[in-house]
Structure formats: C-alpha cells, structure tokens
Protein backbone atom coordinates (compact mmCIF):
# COMPACT_ATOMS: atom_id res chain seq x y z
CA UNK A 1 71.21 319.66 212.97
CA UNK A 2 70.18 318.70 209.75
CA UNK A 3 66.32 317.35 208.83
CA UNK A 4 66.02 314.70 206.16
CA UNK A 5 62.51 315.42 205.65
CA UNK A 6 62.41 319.21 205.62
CA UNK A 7 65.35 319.30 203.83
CA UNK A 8 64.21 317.26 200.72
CA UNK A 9 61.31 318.93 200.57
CA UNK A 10 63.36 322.21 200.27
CA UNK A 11 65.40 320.99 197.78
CA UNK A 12 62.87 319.51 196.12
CA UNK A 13 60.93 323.33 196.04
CA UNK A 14 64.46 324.48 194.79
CA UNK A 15 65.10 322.19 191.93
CA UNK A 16 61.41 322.86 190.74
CA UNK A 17 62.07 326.49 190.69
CA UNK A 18 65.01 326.45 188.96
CA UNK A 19 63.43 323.97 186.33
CA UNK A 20 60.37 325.87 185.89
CA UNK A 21 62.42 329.49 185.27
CA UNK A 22 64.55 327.24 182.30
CA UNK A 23 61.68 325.55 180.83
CA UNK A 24 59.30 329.18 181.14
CA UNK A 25 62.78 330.81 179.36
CA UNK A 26 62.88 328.00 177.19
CA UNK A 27 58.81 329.20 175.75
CA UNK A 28 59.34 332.53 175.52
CA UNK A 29 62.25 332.54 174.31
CA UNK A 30 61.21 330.49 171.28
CA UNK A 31 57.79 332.41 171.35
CA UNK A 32 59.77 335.19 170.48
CA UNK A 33 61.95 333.92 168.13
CA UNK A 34 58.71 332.61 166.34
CA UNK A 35 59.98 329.10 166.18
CA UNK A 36 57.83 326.74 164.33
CA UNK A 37 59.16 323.64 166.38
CA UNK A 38 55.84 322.52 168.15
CA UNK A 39 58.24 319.58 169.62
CA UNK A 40 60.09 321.22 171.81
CA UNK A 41 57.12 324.06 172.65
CA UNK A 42 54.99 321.08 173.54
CA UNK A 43 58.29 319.03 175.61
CA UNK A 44 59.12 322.73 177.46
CA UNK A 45 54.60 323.19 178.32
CA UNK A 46 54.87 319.39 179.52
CA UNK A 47 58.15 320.25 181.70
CA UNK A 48 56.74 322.91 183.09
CA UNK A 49 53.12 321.68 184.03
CA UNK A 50 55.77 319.08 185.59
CA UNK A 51 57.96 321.50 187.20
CA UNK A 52 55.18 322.51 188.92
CA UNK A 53 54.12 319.44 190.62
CA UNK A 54 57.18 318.75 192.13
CA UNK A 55 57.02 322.28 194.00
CA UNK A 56 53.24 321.44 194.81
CA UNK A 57 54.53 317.75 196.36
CA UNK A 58 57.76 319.12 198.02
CA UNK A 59 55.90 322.21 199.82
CA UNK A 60 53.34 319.54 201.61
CA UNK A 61 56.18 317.57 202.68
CA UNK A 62 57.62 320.72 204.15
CA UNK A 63 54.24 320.50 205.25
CA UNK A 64 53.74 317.74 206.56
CA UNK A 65 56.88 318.35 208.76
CA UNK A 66 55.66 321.30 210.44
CA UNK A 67 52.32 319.78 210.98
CA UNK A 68 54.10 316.64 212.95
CA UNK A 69 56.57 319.35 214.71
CA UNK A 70 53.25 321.19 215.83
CA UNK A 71 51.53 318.12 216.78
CA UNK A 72 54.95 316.68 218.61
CA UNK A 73 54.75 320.27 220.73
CA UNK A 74 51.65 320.05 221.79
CA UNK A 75 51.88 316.31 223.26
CA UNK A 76 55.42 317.74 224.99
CA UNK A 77 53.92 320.58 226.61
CA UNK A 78 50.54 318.94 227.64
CA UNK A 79 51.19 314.96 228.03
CA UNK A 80 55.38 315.03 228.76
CA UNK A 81 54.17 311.95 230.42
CA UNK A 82 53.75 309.99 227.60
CA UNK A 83 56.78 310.93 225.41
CA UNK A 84 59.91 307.88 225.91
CA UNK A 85 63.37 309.32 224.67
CA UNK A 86 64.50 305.49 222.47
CA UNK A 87 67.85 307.92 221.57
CA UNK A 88 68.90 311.10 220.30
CA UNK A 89 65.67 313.36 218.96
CA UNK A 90 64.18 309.94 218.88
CA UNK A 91 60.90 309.74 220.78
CA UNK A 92 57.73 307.49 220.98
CA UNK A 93 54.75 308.54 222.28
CA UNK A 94 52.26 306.36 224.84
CA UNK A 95 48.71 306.31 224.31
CA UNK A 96 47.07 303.67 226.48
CA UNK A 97 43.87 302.63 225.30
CA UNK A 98 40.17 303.59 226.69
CA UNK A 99 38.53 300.94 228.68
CA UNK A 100 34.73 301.49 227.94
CA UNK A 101 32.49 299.19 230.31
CA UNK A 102 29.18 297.86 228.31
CA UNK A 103 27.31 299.88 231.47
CA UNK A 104 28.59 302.93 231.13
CA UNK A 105 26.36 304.95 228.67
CA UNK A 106 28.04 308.61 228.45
C-alpha cells in the first residue's frame, strides 16, 4: 500500500540529504582548494541553508502523518461508533454536536 503523504515527505527528506552532502562537498571542497570564487561559495552556503529546510518541512509532514495515524487509532479503538467506511481506507468520522441548555450551569 503506498502513502502519498508519508511518502513525499520521505522523498522529500531524501532529496534534501542528498543535496545538502553535494552542496557541503561542493564548500569544502573549494575551501580546500582555496578558491577565491565567493560566487559559487556564497550560491553552495545559500543551497545548503536551503537544503536544509526542505528536510525540516518534509520531516513534519512525515509528521504530521503519524500524528493523524495516532489520532485516527485512538477514535477506532475508543469511538468505532463514529468512524463511516465512504470506500477503501477512506473513513469519516461523526462528531455530533453538544446541546448545552441556558439552565444548566456545570
């Protein structure tokens, strides 16, 4: 079974990785070359401080996911009640709403 959400945000973790290891070889190797280009230094630093967002964002989606799949548990196990199957792993859940009478204080 494949999951859209978890599975961009696990790609998304991937791709940052990758991009961050070429643009962190990218500075040291022309740290160590002494390379006078501040250009490209200052592109690679900008990359990177990018590179690094995009792993920040796709780990709370992955997030985010687990949080719902918690959340979706819970209400299974303690209100099955209210869960409706609309279709295949395709649920909605029932709240009804609290009636609160004027006279009722507590």
């Amino acid at each position: 079974m494949s999951i859209p959400s978890i599975n961009s945000g696990l790609t998304g973790i991937h791709n940052g990785l990758d991009n961050l290891k070429h643009d962190a070889n990218e500075i040291a190797t022309a740290v160590a070359k002494g390379d006078e280009s501040t250009s490209d230094l200052a592109k690679s630093l900008v990359d990177l401080n990018t590179d690094g967002r995009q792993i920040e964002a796709s780990v709370k989606v992955v997030q985010a996911y687990r949080h719902g799949a918690v959340i979706f548990r819970i209400i299974q196990e303690q209100l099955p009640e209210r869960l409706v199957l609309l279709g295949q792993n395709v649920y909605i859940i029932i709240f009804s709403r609290l009636e609160i009478s004027p006279d009722n204080n507590s």
